[in-house]
Protein backbone atom coordinates (compact mmCIF):
# COMPACT_ATOMS: atom_id res chain seq x y z
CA UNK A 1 -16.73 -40.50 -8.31
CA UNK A 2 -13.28 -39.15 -8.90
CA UNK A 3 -10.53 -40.13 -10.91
CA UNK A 4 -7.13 -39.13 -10.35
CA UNK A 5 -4.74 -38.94 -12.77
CA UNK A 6 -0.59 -39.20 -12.75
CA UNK A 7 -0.22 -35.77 -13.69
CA UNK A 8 -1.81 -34.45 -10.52
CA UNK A 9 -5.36 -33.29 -11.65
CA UNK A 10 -8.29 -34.97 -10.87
CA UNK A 11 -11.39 -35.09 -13.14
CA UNK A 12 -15.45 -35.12 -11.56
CA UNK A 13 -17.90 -37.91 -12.84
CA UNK A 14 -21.54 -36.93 -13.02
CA UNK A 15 -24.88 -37.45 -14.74
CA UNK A 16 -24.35 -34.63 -16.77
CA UNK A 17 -20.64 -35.07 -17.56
CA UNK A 18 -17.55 -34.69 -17.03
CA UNK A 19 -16.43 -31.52 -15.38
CA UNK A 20 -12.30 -31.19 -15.18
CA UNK A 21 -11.22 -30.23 -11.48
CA UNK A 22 -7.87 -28.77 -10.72
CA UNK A 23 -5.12 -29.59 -9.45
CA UNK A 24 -4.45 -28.41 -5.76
CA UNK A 25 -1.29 -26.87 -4.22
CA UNK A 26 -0.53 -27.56 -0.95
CA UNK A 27 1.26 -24.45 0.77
CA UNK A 28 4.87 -25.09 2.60
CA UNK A 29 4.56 -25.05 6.30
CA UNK A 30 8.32 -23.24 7.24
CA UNK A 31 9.42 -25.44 9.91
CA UNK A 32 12.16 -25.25 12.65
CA UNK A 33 14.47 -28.06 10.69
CA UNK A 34 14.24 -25.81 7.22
CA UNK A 35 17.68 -24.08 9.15
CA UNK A 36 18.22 -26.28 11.87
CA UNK A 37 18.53 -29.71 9.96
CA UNK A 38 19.86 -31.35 13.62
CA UNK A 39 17.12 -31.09 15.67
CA UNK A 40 15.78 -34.36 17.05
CA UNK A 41 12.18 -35.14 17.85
CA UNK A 42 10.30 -37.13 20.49
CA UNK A 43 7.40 -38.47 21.30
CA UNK A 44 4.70 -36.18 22.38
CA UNK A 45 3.63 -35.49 25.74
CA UNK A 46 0.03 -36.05 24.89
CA UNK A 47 0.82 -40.21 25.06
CA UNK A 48 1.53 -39.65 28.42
CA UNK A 49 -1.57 -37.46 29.42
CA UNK A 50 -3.69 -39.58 31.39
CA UNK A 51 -6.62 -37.46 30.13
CA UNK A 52 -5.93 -38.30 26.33
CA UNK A 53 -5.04 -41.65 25.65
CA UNK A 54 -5.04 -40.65 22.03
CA UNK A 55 -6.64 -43.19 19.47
CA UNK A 56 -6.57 -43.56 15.78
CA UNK A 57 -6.98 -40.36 14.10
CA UNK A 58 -6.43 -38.37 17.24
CA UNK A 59 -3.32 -36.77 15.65
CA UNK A 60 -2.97 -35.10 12.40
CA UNK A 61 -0.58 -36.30 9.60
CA UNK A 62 0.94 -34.15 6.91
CA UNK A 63 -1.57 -35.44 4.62
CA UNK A 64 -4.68 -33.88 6.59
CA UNK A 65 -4.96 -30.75 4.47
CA UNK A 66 -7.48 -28.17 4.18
CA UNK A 67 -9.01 -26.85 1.07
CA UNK A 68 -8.97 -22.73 0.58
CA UNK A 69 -11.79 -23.05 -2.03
CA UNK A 70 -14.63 -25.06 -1.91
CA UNK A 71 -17.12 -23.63 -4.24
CA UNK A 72 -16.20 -24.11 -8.11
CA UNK A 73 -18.52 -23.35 -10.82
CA UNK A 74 -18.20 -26.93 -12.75
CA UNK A 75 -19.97 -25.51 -15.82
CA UNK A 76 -17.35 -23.91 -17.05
CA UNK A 77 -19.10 -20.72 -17.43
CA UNK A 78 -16.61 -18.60 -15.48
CA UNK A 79 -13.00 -19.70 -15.03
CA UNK A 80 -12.30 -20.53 -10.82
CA UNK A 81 -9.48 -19.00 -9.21
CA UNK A 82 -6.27 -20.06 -9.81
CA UNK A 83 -4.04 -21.70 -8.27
CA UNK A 84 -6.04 -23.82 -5.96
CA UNK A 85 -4.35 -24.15 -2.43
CA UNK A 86 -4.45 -26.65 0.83
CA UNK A 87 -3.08 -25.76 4.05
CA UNK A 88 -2.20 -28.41 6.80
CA UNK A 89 -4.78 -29.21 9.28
CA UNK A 90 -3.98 -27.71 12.66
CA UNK A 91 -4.03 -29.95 15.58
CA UNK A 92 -1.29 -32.47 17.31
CA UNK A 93 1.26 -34.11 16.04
CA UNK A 94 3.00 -37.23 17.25
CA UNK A 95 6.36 -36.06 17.19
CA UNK A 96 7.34 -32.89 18.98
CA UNK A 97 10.10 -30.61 18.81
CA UNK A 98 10.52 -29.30 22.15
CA UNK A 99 11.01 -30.10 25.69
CA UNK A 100 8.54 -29.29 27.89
CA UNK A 101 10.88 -28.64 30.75
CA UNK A 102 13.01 -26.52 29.05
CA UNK A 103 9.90 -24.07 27.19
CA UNK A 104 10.29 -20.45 27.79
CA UNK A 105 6.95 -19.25 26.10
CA UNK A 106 6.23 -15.15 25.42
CA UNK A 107 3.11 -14.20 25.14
CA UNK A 108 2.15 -10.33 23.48
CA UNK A 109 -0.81 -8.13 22.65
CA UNK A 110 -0.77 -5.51 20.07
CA UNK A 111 -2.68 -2.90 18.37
CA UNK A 112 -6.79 -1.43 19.68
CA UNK A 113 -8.72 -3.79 21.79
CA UNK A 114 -11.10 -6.78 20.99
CA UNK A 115 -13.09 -8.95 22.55
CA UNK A 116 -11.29 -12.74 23.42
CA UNK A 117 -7.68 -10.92 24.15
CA UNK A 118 -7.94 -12.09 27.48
CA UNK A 119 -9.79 -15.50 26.70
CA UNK A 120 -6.69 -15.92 23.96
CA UNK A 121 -4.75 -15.16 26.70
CA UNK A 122 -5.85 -17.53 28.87
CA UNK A 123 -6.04 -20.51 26.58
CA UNK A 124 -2.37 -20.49 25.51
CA UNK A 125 -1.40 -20.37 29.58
CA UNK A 126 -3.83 -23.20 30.45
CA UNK A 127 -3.02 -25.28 26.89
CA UNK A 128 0.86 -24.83 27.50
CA UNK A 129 0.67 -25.76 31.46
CA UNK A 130 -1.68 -28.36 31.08
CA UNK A 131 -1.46 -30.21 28.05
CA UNK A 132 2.10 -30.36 27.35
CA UNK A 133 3.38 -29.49 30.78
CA UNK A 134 5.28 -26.16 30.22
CA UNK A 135 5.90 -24.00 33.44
CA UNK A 136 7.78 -20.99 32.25
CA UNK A 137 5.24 -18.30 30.66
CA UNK A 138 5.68 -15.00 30.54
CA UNK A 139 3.23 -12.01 29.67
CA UNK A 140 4.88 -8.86 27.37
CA UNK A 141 3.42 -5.96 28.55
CA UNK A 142 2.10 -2.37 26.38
CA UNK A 143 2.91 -4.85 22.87
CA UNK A 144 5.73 -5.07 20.40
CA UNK A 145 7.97 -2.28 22.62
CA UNK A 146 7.42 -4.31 25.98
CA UNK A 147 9.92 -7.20 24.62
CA UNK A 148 12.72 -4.34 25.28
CA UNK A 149 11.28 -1.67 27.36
CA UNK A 150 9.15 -3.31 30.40
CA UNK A 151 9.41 -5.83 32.68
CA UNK A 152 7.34 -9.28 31.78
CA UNK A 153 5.02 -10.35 34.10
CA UNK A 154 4.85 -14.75 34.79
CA UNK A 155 1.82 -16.56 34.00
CA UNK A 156 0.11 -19.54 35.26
CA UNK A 157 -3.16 -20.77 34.77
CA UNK A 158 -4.16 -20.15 38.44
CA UNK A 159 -3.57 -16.75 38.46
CA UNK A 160 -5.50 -16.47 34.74
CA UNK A 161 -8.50 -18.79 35.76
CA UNK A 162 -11.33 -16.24 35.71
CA UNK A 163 -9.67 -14.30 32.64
CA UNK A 164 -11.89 -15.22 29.85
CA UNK A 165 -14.97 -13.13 31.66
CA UNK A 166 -12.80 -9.92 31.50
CA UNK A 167 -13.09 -7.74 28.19
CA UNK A 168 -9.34 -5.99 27.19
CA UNK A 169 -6.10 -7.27 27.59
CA UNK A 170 -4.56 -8.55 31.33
CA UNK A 171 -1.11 -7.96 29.26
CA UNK A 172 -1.59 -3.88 28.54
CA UNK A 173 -1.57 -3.16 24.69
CA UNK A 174 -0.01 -0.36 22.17
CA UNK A 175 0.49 0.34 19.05
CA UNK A 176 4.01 1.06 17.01
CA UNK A 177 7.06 0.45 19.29
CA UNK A 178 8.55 -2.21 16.86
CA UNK A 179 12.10 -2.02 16.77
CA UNK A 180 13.42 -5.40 15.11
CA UNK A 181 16.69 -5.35 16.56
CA UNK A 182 15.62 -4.83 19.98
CA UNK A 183 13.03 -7.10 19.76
CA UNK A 184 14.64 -10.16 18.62
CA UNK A 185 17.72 -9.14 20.86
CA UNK A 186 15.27 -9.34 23.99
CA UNK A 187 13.79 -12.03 22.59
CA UNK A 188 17.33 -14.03 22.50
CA UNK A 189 18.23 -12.31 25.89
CA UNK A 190 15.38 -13.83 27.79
CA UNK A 191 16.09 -17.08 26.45
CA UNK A 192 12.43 -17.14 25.13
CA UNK A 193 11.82 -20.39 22.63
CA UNK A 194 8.05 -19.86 21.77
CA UNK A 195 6.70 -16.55 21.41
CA UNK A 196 2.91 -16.46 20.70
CA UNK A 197 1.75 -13.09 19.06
CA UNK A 198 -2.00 -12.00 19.35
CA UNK A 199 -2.35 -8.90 16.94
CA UNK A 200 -3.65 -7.15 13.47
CA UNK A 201 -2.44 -6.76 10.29
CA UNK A 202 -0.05 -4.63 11.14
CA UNK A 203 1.38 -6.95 14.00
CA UNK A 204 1.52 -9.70 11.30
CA UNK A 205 3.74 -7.58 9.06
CA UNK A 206 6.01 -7.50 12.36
CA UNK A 207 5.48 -11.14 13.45
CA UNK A 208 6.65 -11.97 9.44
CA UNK A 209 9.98 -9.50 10.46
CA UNK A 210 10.55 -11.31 13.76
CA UNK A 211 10.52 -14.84 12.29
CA UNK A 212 12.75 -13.79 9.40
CA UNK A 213 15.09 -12.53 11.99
CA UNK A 214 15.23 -15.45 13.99
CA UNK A 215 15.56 -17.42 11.11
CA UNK A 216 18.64 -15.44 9.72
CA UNK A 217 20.44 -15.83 13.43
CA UNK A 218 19.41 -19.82 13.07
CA UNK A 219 17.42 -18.99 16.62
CA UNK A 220 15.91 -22.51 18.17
CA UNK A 221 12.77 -20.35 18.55
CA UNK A 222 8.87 -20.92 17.38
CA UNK A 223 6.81 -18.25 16.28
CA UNK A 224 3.00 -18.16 15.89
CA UNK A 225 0.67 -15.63 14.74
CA UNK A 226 -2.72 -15.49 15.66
CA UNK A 227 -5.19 -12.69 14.31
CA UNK A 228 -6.98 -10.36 16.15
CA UNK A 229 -9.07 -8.00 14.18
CA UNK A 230 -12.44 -6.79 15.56
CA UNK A 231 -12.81 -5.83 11.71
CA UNK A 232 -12.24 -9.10 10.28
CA UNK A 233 -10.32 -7.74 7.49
CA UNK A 234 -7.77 -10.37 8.09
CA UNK A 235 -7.60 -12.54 4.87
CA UNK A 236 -7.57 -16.75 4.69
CA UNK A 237 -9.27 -17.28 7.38
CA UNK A 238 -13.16 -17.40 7.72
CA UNK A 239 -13.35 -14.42 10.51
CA UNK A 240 -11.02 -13.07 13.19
CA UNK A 241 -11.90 -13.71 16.83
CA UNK A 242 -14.22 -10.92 18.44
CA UNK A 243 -15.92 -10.49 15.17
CA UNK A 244 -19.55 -12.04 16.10
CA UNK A 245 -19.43 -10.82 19.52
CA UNK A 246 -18.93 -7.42 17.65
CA UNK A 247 -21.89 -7.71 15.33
CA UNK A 248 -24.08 -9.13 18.32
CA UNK A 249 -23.33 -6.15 20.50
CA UNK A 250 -23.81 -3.69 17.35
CA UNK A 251 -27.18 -4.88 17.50
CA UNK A 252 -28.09 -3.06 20.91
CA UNK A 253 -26.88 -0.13 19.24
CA UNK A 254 -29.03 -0.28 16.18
CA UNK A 255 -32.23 -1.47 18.46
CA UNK A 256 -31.54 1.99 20.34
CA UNK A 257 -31.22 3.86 17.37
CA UNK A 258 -34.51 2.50 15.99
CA UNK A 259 -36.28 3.60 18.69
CA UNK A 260 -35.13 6.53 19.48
CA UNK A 261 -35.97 7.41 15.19
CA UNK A 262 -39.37 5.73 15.84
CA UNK A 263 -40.25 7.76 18.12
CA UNK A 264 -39.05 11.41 16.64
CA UNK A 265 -40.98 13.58 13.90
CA UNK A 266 -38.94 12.94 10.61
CA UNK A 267 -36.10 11.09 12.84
CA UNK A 268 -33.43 9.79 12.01
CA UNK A 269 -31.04 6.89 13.92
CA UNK A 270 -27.32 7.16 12.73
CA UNK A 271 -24.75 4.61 14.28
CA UNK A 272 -21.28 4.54 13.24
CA UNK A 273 -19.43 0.98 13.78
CA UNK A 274 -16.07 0.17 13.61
CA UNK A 275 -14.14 -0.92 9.91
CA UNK A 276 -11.46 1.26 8.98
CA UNK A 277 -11.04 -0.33 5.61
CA UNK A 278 -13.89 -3.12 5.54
CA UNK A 279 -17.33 -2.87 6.21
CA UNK A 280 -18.10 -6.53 7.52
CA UNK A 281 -19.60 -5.72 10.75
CA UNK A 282 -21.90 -2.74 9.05
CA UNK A 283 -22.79 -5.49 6.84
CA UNK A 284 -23.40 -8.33 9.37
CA UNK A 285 -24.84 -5.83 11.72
CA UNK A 286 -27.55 -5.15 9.09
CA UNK A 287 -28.38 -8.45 7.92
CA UNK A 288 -29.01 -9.44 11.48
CA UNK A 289 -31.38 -6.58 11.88
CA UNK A 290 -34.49 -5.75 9.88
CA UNK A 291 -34.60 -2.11 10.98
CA UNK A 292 -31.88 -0.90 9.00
CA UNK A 293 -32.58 1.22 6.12
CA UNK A 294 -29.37 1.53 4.70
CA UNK A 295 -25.94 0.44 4.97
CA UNK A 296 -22.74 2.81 4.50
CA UNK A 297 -19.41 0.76 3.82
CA UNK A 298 -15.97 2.13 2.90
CA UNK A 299 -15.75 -0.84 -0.26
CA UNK A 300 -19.20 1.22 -1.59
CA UNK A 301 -18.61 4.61 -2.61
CA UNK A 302 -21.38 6.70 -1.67
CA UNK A 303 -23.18 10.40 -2.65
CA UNK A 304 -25.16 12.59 -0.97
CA UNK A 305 -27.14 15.05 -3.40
CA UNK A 306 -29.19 14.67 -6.55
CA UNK A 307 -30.51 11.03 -8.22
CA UNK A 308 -29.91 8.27 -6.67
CA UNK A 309 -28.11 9.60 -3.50
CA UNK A 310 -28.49 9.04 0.29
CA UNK A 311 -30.64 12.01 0.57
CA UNK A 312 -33.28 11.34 -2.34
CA UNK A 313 -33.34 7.60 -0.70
CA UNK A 314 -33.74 8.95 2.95
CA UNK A 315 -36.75 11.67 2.39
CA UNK A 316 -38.63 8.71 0.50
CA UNK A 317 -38.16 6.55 3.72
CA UNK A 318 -39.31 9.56 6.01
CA UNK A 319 -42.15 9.80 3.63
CA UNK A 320 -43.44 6.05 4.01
CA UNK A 321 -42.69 5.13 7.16
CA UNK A 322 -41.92 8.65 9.06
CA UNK A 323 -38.53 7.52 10.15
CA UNK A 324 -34.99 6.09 8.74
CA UNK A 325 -32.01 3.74 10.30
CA UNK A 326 -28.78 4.39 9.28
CA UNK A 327 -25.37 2.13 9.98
CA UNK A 328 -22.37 3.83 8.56
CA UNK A 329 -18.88 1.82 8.75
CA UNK A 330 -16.18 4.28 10.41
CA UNK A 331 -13.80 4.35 6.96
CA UNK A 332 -17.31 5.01 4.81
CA UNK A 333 -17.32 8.44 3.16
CA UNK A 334 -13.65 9.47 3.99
CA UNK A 335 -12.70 11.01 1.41
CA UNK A 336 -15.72 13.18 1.46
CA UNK A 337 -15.19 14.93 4.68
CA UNK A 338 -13.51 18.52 4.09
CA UNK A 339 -10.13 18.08 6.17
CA UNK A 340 -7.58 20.75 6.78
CA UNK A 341 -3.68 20.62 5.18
CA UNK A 342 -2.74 18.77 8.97
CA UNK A 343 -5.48 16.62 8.88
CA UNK A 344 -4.57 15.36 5.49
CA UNK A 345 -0.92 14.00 6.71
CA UNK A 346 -2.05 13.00 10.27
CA UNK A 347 -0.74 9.44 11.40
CA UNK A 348 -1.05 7.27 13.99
CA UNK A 349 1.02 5.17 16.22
CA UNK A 350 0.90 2.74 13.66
CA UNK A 351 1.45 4.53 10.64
CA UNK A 352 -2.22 4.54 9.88
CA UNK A 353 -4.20 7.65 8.14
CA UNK A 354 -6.40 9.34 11.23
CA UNK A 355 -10.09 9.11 10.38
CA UNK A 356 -12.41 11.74 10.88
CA UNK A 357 -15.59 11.17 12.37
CA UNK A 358 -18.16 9.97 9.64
CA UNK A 359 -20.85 9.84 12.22
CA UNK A 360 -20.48 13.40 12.84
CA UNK A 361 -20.19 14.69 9.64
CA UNK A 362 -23.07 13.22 8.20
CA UNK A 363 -25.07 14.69 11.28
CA UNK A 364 -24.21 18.00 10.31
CA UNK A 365 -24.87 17.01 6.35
CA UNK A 366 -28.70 15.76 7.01
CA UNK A 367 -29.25 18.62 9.30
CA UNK A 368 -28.06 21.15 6.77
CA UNK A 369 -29.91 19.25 4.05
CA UNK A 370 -33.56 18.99 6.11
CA UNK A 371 -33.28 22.57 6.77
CA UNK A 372 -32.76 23.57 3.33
CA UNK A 373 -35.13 21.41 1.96
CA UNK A 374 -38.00 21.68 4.50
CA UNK A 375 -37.54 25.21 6.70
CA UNK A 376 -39.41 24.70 9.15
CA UNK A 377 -40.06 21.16 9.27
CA UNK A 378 -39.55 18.75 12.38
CA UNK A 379 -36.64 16.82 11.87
CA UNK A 380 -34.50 14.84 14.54
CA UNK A 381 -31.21 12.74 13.97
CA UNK A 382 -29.96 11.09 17.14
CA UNK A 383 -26.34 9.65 16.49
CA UNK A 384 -24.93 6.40 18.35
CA UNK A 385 -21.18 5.83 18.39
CA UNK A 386 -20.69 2.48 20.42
CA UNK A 387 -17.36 1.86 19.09
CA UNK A 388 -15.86 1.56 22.53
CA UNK A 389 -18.36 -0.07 24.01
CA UNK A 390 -18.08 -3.16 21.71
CA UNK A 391 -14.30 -3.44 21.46
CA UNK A 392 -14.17 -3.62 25.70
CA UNK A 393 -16.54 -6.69 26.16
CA UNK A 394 -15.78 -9.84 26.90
CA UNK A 395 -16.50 -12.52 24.35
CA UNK A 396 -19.54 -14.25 24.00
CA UNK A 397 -19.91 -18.31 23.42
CA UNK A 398 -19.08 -18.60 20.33
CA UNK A 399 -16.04 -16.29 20.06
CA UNK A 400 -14.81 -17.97 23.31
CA UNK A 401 -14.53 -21.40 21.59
CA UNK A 402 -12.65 -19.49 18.52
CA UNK A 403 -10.53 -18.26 21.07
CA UNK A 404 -9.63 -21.87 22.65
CA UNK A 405 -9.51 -23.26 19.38
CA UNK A 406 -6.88 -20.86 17.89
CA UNK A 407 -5.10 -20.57 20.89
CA UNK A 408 -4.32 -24.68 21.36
CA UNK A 409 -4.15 -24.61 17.36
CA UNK A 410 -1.23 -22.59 17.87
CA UNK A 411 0.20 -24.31 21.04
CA UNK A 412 0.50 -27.51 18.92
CA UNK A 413 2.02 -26.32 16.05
CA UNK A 414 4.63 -24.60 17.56
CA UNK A 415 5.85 -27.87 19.54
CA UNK A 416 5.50 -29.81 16.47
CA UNK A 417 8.05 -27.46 15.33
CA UNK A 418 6.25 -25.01 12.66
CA UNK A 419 7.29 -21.87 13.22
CA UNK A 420 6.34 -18.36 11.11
CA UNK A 421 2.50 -19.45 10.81
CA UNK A 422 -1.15 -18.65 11.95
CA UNK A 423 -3.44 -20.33 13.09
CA UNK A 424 -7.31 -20.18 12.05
CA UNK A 425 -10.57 -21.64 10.43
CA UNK A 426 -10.69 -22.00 6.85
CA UNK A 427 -13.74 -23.27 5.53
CA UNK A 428 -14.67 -24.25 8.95
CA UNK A 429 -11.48 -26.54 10.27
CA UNK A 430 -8.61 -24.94 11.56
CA UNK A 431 -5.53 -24.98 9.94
CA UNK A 432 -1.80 -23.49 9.85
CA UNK A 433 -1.16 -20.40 7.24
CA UNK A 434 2.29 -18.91 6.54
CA UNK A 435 2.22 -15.70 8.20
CA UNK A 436 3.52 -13.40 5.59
CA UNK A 437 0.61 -14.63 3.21
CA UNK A 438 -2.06 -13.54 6.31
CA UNK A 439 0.08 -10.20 6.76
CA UNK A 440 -0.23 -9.78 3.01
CA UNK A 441 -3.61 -10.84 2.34
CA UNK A 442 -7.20 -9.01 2.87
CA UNK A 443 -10.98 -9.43 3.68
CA UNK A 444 -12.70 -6.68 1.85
CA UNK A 445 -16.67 -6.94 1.55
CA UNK A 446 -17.08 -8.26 -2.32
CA UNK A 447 -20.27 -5.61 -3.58
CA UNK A 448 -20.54 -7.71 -6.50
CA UNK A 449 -20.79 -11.58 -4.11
CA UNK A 450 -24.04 -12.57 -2.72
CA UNK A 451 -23.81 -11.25 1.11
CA UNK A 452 -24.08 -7.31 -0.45
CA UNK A 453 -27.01 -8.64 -2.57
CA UNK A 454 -28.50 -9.90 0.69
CA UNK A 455 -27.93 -6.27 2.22
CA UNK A 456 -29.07 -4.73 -1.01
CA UNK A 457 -32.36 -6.87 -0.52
CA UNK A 458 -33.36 -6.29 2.55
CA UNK A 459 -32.80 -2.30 3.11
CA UNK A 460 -33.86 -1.83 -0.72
CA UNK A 461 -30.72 0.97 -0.75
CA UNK A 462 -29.58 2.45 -3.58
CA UNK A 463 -26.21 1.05 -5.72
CA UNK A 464 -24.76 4.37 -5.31
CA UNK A 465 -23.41 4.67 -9.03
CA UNK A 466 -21.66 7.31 -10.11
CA UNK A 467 -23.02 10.82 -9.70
């Protein structure tokens, strides 16, 4: 039973005691009226859908909030967290913001591909046409520098309806090309009043820009965030769309590699998968298949030579079984690899250190050390670099329904008038998230949580500690 008390906090009765809980924190939504104190709302469209009829509960009240944290360790043994936040509950609301008739929605990809661009895509056409009866959408094309630099393209869900069975981006995607003032100029030029951005981390940092802007000019205009990271290193939210669809396709990748070390003298089956910074599909990859031997991640430093390193670890598994699997995230090992004085200050579009090719290297590293070791010796490594492969595919069942999900999420917040948010599970419910606390916020793999101690389990790797 719980027990709330006028200071805010709210203490646990059990068997064994009494267990203090703390107080939560709900996080400010910014909202359209925060500058614009005049605008009136009306009733939302949904009464009139004949498809609806919404009953009790069908739309969400400020007080539907979701909790960030749901596991607490009510012993007292180790301290929780602090401070404990809520975020709204995404879904409608009863009073809207904005005219149906008179939305001019933009709609932008940004950044590398995943899978559910198009199905994202899709959803925000079909949710804005059908649901709330919007018929002026337009498609940015080739990202952040088509507001200024290309001509939009007009959407309708006719024209979309096979979309979601297409892998990439009908819109055309790139990276960099953010130039505030031109963007929000174009943005303001066009007339557009909801703009709907589909991006990473870095396109967040620019969506947070973008509202800030409009908010400064006191712009009528709603802006919505949603994540798209095939790496899921997006933070908040339980996973980024793409993600399992990733992991499931990794899978054919690893299952190749298996049997192409199976069936090798002393072979060896290396895939490379994407995570730049995190290694959460590595991770997932291997826990979803019992033929990896070990698991390479860029949050777990790793060594090659002497006690305790890959190469000890790898001739004892050539030893038992005659054959090894090994999944290596793309940022693992990086600062391993000898790179040249240019390669050091390299950059991408997006401002982003260029990786070399981990795959590669360690190739040429397990070749060199078999040949040393064992002159003479049959030894095979075949390596698998689907990278490409996974990011172009469409989405499978359950990333499709994320995709819907986030995308009418986001429709419904924005004509409720919330504006500078994302939209996303947490803890399994969707909710609305400030967008400079997802642009600021990350999802590395924890090596010291359970899900690494489920890896470290079932490939019986080594901790890697210091050399």
């Amino acid at each position: 039973m719980a027990i709330a008390n006028p200071e805010g906090s709210t203490q646990v009765d059990s068997s064994e005691g009494t267990f203090p809980f703390p107080s939560i924190t709900i996080r400010e939504l910014p909202h359209l009226t925060d500058y614009l104190p005049g605008l009136e709302a009306s009733t939302n469209p949904l009464d009139a859908n004949s498809f609806f009829r919404p009953s009790d509960g069908f739309y969400i009240t400020p007080f539907d909030v979701i909790l960030r944290q749901i596991v607490y360790d009510l012993s007292g043994t180790h301290s929780s967290p602090s401070p404990h936040f809520a975020y709204h509950r995404a879904g409608p609301r009863r009073r809207v913001f904005f005219e149906p008739s008179a939305v001019k929605a933009a709609i932008v990809t940004c950044g590398g591909l995943c899978p559910g661009m198009n199905t994202v895509i899709r959803e925000l056409v079909v949710g804005l046409w059908e649901l709330y009866g919007v018929r002026h959408i337009y498609g940015i094309t080739a990202g952040y520098r088509g507001f200024y630099s290309t001509d939009r393209v007009e959407l309708n869900p006719k024209i979309l309806h096979d979309l979601h069975k297409r892998g990439g981006t009908v819109l055309e995607t790139s990276r960099g090309g953010f130039d505030l003032v031109k963007i929000v100029d174009a943005i303001e030029r066009q007339g557009y009043n909801q703009v709907y951005i589909i991006g990473g981390d870095g396109t967040m940092r620019g969506a947070v820009k973008i509202f800030e802007e409009i908010r400064r000019r006191k712009l009528n205009i709603g802006v919505a965030g949603i994540p798209k990271t095939v790496d899921n290193d997006v933070g908040i939210i339980d996973r980024s769309f793409g993600f399992q669809t990733a992991v499931e396709m990794a899978q054919q990748a690893i299952n190749a590699a298996h049997v192409e070390a199976e069936s090798a003298v002393n072979g060896i089956g290396l895939v490379k998968l994407m995570g730049r910074s995190t290694g959460h599909i590595a991770l997932y990859a291997t826990l979803s298949n019992r033929d990896v031997d070990c698991c390479l991640i860029p949050e777990n430093k790793f060594y090659l030579e002497g006690k305790g390193g890959l190469f000890e670890f790898l001739e004892q598994r050539l030893k038992l079984n005659g054959h090894a699997v090994l999944v290596v995230a793309e940022g693992a090992g990086q600062d391993m690899i000898p790179r040249t004085e240019a390669q050091k200050e390299e950059r991408d579009e997006s401002g982003n250190p260029v990786f070399l090719d981990v795959g590669a290297w360690l190739k040429s590293e397990l070749k060199t050390w078999w040949a040393r070791e064992h002159p003479g010796e049959l030894f095979t490594v075949k390596y698998i670099d689907p990278t490409y492969m996974i990011r172009a595919v469409p989405a499978n069942s359950t990333d499709s329904l994320y995709c819907t999900l986030v995308a009418h999420s986001s429709i419904h917040g924005v004509m409720a008038g919330y504006t500078g948010f994302v939209s996303g599970p947490i803890n399994g419910n969707y909710g609305y998230i400030p967008v400079e606390e997802v642009a600021e916020a990350k999802n590395e793999v924890n090596t010291r949580d359970h899900k690494w101690a489920w890896v470290r389990s079932v490939t019986n790797q080594p901790d890697f500690g210091d050399s």
